[in-house]
N, C-alpha and C. Protein backbone atom coordinates (compact mmCIF):
# COMPACT_ATOMS: atom_id res chain seq x y z
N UNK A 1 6.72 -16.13 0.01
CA UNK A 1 5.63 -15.45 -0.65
C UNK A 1 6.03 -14.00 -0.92
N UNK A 2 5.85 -13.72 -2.03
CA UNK A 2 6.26 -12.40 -2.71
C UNK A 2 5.19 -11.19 -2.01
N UNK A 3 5.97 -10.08 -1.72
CA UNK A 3 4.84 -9.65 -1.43
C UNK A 3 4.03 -8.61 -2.26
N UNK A 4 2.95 -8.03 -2.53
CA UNK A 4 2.21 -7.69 -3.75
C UNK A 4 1.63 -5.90 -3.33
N UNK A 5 1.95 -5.13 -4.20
CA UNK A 5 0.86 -3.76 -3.63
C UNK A 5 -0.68 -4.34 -3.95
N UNK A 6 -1.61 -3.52 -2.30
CA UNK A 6 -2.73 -4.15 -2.47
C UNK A 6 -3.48 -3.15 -2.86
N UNK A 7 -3.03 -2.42 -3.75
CA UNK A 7 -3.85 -1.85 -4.62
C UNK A 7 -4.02 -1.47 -6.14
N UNK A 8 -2.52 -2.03 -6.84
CA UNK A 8 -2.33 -2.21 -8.13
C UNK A 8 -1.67 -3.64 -8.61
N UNK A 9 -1.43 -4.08 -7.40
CA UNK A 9 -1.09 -5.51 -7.03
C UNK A 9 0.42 -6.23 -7.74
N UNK A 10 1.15 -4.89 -8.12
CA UNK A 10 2.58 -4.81 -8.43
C UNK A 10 3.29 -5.60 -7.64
N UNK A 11 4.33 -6.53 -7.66
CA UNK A 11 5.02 -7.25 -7.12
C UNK A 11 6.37 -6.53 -6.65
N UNK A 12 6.56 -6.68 -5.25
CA UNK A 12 7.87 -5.90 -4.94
C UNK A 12 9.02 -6.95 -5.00
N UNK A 13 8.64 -7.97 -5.28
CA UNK A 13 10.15 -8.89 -5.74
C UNK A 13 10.90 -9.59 -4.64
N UNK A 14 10.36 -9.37 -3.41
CA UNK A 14 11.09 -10.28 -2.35
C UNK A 14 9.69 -10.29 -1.34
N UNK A 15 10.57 -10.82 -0.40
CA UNK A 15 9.54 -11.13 0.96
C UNK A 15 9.12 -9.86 1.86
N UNK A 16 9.85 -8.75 1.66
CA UNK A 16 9.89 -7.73 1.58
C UNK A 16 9.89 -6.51 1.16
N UNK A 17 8.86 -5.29 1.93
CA UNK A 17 8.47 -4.60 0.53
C UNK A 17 9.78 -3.75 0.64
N UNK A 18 10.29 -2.80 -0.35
CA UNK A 18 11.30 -1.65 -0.22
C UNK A 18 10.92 -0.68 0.46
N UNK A 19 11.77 0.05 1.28
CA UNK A 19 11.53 1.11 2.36
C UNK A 19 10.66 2.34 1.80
N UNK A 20 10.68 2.32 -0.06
CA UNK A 20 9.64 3.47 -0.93
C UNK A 20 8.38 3.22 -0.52
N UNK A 21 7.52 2.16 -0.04
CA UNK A 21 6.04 1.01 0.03
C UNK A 21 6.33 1.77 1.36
N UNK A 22 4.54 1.49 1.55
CA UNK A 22 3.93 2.34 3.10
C UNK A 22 3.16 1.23 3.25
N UNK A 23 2.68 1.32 4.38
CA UNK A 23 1.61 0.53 4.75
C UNK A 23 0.60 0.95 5.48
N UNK A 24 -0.42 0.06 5.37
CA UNK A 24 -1.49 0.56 6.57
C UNK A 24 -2.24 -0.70 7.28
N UNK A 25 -3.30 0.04 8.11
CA UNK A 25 -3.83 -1.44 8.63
C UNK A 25 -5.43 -0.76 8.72
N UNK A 26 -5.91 -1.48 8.09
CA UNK A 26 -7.34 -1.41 7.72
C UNK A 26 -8.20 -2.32 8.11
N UNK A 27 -9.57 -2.21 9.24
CA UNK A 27 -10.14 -3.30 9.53
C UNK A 27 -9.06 -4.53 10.13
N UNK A 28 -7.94 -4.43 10.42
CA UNK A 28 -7.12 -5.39 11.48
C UNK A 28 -6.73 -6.23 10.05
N UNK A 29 -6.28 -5.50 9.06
CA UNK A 29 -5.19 -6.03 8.11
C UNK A 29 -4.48 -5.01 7.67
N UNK A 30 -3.06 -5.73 7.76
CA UNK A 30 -1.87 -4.88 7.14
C UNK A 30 -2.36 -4.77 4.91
N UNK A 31 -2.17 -3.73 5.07
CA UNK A 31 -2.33 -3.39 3.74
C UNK A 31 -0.83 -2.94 3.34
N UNK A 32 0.09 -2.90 2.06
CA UNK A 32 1.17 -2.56 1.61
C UNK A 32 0.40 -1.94 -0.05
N UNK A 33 1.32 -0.90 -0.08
CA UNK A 33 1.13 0.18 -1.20
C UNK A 33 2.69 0.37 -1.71
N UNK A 34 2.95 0.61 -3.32
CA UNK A 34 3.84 0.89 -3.92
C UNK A 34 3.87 2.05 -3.86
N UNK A 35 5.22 2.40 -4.14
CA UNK A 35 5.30 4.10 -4.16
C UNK A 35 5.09 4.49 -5.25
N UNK A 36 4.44 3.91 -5.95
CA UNK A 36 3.41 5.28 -6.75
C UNK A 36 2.01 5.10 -6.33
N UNK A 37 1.65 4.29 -6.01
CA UNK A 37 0.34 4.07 -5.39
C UNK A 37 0.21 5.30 -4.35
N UNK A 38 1.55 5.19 -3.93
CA UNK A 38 1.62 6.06 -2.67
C UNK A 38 1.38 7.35 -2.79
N UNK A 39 2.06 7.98 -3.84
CA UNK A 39 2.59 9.44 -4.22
C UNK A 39 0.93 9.58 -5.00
N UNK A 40 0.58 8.73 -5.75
CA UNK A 40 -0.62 8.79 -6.32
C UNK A 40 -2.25 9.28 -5.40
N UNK A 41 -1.91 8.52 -4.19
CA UNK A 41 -3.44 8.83 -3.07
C UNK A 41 -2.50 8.76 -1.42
N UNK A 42 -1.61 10.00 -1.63
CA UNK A 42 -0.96 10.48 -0.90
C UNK A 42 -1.95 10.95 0.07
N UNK A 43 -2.73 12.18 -0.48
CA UNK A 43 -3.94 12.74 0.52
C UNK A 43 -4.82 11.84 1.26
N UNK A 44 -4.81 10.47 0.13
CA UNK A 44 -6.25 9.60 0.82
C UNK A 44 -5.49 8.95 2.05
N UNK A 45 -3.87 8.71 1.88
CA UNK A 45 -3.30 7.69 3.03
C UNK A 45 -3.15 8.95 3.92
N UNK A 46 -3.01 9.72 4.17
CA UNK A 46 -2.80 11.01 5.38
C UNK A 46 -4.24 11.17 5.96
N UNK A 47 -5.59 11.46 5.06
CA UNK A 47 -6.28 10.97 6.01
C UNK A 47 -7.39 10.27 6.25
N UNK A 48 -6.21 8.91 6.33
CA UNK A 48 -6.73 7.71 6.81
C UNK A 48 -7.97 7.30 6.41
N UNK A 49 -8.36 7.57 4.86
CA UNK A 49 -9.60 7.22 4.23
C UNK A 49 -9.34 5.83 3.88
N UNK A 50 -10.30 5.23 3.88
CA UNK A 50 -10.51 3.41 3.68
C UNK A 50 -10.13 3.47 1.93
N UNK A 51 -9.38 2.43 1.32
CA UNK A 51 -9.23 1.94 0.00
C UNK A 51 -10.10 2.22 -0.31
N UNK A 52 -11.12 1.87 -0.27
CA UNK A 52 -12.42 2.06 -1.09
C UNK A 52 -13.06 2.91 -1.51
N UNK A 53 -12.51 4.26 -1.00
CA UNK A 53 -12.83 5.45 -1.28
C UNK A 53 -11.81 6.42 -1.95
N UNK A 54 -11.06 5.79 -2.39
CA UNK A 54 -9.59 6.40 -3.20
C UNK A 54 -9.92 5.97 -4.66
């Protein structure tokens, strides 16, 4: 299973994301973000604001 950013839902192309992808764990799920997702709501992942508010 490929794995997907879960927030623009970009495909990172293997089973694994690239060391650029961050992750988080939200409500007791791993969440994965692309690095532009990343660089994009940089502030919101530092602090630790829920997806839903980005």
């Amino acid at each position: 299973m490929s794995v997907t950013c879960d927030f623009c839902g970009r495909p990172a192309g293997s089973d694994e994301p690239p060391l650029t992808w961050t992750s988080s764990v939200e409500r007791g799920r791993l969440l994965r973000f692309c690095d532009e997702c990343s660089r994009t709501h940089l502030r919101s992942l530092e602090a630790k604001l829920a997806t839903e508010w980005w």
